[in-house]
N, C-alpha and C. Protein backbone atom coordinates (compact mmCIF):
# COMPACT_ATOMS: atom_id res chain seq x y z
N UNK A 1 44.01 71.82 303.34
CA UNK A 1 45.31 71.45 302.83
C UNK A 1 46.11 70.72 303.92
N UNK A 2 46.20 71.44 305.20
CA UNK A 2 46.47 71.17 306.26
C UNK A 2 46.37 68.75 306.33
N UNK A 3 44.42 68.69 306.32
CA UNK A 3 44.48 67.48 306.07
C UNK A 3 44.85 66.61 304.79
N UNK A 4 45.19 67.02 303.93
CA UNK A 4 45.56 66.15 302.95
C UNK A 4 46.96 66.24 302.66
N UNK A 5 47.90 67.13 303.11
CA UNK A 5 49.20 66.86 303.66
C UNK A 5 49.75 65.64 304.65
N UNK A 6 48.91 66.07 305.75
CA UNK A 6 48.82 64.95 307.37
C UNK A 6 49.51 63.70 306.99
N UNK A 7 48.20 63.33 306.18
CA UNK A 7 48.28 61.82 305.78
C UNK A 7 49.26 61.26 305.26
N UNK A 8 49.94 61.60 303.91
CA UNK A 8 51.54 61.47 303.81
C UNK A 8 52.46 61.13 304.63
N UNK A 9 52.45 62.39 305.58
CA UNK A 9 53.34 62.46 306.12
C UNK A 9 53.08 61.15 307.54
N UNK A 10 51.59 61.26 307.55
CA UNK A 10 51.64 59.64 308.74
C UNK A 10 52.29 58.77 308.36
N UNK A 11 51.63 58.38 306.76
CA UNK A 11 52.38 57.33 306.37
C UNK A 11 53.95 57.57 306.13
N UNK A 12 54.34 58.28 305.68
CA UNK A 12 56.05 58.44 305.88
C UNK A 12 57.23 58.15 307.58
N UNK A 13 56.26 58.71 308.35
CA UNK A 13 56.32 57.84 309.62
C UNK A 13 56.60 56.71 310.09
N UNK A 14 55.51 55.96 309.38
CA UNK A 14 55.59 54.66 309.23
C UNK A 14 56.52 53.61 308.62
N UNK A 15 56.93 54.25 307.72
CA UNK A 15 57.35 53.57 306.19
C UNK A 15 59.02 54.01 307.23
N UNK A 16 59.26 54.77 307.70
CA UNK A 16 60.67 54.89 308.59
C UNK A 16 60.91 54.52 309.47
N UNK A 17 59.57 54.26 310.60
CA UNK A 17 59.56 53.16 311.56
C UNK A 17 59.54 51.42 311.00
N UNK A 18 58.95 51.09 309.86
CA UNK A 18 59.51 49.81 309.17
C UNK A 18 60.50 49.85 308.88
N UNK A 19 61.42 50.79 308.25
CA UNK A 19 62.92 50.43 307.75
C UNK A 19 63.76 50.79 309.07
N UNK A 20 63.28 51.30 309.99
CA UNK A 20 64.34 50.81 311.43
C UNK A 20 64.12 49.76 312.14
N UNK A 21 62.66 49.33 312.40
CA UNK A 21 62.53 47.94 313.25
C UNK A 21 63.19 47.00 312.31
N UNK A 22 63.64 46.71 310.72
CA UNK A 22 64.40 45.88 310.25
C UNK A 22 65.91 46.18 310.48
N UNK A 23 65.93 47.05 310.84
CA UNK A 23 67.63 47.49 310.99
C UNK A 23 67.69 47.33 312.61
N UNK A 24 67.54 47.19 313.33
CA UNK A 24 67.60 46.97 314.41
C UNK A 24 66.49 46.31 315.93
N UNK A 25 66.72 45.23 315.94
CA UNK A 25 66.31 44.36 316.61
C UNK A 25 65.58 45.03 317.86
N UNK A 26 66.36 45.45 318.63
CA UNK A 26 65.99 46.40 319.39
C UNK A 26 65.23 47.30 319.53
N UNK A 27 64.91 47.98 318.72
CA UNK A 27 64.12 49.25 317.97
C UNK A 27 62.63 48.36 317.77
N UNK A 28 62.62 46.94 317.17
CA UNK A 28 61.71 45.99 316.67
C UNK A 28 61.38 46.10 317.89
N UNK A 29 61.83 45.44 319.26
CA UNK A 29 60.91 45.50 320.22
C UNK A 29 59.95 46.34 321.43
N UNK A 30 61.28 47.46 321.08
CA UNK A 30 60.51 48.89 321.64
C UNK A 30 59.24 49.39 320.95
N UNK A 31 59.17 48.71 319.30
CA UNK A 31 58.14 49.09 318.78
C UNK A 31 56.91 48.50 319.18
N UNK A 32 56.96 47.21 319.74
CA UNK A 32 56.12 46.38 319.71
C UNK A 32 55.82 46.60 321.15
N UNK A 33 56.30 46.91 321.91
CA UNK A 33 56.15 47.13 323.53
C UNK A 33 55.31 48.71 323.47
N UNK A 34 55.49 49.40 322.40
CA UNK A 34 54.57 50.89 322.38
C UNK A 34 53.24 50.63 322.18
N UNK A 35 52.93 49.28 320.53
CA UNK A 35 51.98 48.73 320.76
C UNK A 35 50.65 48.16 321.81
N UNK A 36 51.64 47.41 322.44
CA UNK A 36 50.80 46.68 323.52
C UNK A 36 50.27 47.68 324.09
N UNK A 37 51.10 48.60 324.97
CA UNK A 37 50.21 49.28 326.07
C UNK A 37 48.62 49.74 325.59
N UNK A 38 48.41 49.87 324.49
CA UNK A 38 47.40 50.35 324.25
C UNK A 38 46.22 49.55 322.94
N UNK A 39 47.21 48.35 322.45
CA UNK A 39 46.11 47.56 321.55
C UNK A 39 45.42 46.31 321.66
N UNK A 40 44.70 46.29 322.22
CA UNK A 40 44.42 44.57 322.91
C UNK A 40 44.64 43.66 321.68
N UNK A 41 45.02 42.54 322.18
CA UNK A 41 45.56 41.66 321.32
C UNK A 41 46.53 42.08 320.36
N UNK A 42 47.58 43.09 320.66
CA UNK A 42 48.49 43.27 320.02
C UNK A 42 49.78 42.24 319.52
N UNK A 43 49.55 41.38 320.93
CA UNK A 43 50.34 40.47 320.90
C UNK A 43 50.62 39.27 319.42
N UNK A 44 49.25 39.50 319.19
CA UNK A 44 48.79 38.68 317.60
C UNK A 44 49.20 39.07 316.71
N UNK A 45 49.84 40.52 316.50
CA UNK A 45 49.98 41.46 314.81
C UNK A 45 51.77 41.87 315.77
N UNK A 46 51.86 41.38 317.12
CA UNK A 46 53.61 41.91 316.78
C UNK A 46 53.97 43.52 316.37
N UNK A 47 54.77 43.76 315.83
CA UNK A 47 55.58 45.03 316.10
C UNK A 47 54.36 46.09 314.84
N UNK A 48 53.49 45.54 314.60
CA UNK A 48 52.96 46.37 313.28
C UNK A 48 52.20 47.23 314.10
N UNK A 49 51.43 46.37 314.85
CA UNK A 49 50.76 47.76 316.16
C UNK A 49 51.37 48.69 316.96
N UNK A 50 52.74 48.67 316.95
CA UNK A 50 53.89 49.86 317.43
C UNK A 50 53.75 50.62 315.97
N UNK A 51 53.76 49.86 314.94
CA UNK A 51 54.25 50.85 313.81
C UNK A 51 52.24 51.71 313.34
N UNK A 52 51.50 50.93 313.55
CA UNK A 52 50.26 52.03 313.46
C UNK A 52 50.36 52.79 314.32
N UNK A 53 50.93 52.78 315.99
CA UNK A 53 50.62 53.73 316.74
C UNK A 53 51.14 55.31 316.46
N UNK A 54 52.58 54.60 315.74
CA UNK A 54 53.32 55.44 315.45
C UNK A 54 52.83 56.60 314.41
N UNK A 55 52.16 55.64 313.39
CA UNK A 55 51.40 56.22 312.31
C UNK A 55 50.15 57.90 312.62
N UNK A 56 49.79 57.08 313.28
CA UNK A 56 48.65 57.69 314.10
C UNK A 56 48.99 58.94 314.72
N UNK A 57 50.24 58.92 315.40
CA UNK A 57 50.70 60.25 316.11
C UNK A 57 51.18 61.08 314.97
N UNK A 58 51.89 60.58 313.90
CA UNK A 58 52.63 61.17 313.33
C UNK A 58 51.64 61.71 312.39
N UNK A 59 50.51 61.24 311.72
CA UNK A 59 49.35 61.77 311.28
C UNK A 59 48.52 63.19 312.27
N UNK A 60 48.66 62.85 313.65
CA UNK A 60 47.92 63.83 314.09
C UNK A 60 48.83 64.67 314.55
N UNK A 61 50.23 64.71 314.75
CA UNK A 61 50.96 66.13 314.86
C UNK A 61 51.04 66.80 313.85
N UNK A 62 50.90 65.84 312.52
CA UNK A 62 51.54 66.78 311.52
C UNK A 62 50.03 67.50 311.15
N UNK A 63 49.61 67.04 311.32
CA UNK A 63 47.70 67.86 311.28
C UNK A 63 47.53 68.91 311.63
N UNK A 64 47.74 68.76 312.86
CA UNK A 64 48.47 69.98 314.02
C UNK A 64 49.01 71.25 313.65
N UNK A 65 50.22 70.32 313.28
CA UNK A 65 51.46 71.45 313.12
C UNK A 65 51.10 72.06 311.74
N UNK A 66 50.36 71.34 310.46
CA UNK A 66 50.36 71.49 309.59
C UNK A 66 48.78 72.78 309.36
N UNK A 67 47.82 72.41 310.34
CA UNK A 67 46.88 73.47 310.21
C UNK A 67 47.25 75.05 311.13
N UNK A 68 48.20 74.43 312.38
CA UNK A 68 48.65 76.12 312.70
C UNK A 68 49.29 77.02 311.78
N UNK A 69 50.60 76.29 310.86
CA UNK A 69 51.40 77.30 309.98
C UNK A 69 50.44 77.51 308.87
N UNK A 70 49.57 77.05 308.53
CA UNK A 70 49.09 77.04 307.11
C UNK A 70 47.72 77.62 307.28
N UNK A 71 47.23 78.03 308.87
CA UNK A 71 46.37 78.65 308.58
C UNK A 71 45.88 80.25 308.10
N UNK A 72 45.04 80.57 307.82
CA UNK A 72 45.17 81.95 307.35
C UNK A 72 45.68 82.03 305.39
N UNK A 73 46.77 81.62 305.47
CA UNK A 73 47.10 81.41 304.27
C UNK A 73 46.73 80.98 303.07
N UNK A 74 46.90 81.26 302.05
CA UNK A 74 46.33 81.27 300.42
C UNK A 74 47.42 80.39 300.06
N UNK A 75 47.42 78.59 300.21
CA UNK A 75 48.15 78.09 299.25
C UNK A 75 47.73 77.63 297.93
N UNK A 76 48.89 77.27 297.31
CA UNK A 76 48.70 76.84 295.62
C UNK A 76 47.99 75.01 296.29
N UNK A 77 46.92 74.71 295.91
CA UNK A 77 46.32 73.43 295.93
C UNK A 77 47.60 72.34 295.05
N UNK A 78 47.44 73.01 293.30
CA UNK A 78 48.28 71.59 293.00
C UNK A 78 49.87 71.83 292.96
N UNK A 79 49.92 72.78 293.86
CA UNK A 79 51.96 72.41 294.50
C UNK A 79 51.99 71.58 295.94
N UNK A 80 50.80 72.03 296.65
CA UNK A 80 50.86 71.18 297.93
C UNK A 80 50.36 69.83 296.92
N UNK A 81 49.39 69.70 296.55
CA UNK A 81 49.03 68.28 296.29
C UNK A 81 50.45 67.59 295.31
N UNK A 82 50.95 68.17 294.60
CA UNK A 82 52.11 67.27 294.23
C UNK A 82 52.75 67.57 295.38
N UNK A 83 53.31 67.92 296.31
CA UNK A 83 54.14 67.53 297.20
C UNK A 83 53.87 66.43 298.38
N UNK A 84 52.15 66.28 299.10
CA UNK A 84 51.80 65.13 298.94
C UNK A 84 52.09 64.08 298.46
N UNK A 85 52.13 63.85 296.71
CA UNK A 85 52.03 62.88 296.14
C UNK A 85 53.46 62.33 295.92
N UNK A 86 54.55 63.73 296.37
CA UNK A 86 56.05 62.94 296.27
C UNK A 86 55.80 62.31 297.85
N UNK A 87 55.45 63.25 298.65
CA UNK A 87 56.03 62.41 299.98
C UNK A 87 54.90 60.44 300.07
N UNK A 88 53.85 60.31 299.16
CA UNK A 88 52.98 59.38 299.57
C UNK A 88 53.90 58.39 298.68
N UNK A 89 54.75 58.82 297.78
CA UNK A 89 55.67 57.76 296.78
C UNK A 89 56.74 57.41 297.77
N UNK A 90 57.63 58.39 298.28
CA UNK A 90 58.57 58.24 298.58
C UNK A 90 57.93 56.52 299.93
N UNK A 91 57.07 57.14 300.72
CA UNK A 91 56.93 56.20 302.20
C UNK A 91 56.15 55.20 301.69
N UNK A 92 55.86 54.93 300.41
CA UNK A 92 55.30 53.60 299.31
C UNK A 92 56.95 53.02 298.74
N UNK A 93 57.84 53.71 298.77
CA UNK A 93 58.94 53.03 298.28
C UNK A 93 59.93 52.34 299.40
N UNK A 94 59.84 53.15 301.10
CA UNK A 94 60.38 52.48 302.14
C UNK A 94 59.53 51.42 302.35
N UNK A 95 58.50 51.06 302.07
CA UNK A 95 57.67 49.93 302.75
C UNK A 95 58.11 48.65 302.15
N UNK A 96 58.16 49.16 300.46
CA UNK A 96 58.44 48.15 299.50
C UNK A 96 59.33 47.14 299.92
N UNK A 97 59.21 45.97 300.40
CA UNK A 97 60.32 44.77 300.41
C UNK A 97 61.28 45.06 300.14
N UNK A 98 61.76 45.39 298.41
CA UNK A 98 63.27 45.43 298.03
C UNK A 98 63.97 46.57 297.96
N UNK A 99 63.10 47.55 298.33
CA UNK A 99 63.99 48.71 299.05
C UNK A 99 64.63 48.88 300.88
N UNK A 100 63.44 48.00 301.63
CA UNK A 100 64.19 47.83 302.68
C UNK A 100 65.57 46.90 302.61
N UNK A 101 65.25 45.68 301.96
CA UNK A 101 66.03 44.84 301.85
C UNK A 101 67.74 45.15 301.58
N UNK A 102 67.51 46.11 300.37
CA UNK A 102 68.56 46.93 299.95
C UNK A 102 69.49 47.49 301.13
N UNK A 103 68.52 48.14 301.83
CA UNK A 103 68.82 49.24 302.92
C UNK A 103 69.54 48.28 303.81
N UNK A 104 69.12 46.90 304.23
CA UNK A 104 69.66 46.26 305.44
C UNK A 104 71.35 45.36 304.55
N UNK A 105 71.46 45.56 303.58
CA UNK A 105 72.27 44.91 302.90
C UNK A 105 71.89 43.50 302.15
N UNK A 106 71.11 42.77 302.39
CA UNK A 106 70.93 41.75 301.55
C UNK A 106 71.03 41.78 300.19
């Protein structure tokens, strides 16, 4: 359960690190400077390789964090899996163009 939570929540990560590198310029390049240190040829894909790195951590803490509390435990499969499936909508709806767009005022 632990892993099929994770993933959501990476991508929700993500989908919040895109709607801040559009809200702030700044933020855009700290993202892209997290990138580099570690993606060769990052320089080519720009701030998106800050936003996978980001992905990536945020996938493997919540893995983490998500198999220590939950281990041992007897959960309900389809309450975690719909809760999954809200959080995999919700960070499918920050990514969306016209919801960021919204967000920055245009």
């Amino acid at each position: 359960m632990a892993a099929l939570l994770a993933a959501p929540v990476g991508l929700l990560v993500m989908a919040i690190v895109q709607v801040a590198t559009e809200l702030s310029a700044g933020f855009k390049d700290f993202v892209f400077n997290v990138g580099k240190v570690w993606i060769p040829g990052a320089s080519g894909i720009g701030p998106y390789s800050g936003k996978e790195t980001f992905l990536l951590v945020g996938w493997l803490v919540a893995w983490a964090a998500l198999h220590y509390g939950l281990r041992r435990r007897q959960v309900s499969v389809k309450l975690w899996f719909g809760v999954a499936l809200g959080v995999l909508f919700v960070a499918t709806l920050l990514v969306w163009p016209p919801v960021w767009h919204m967000l920055k005022g245009e």
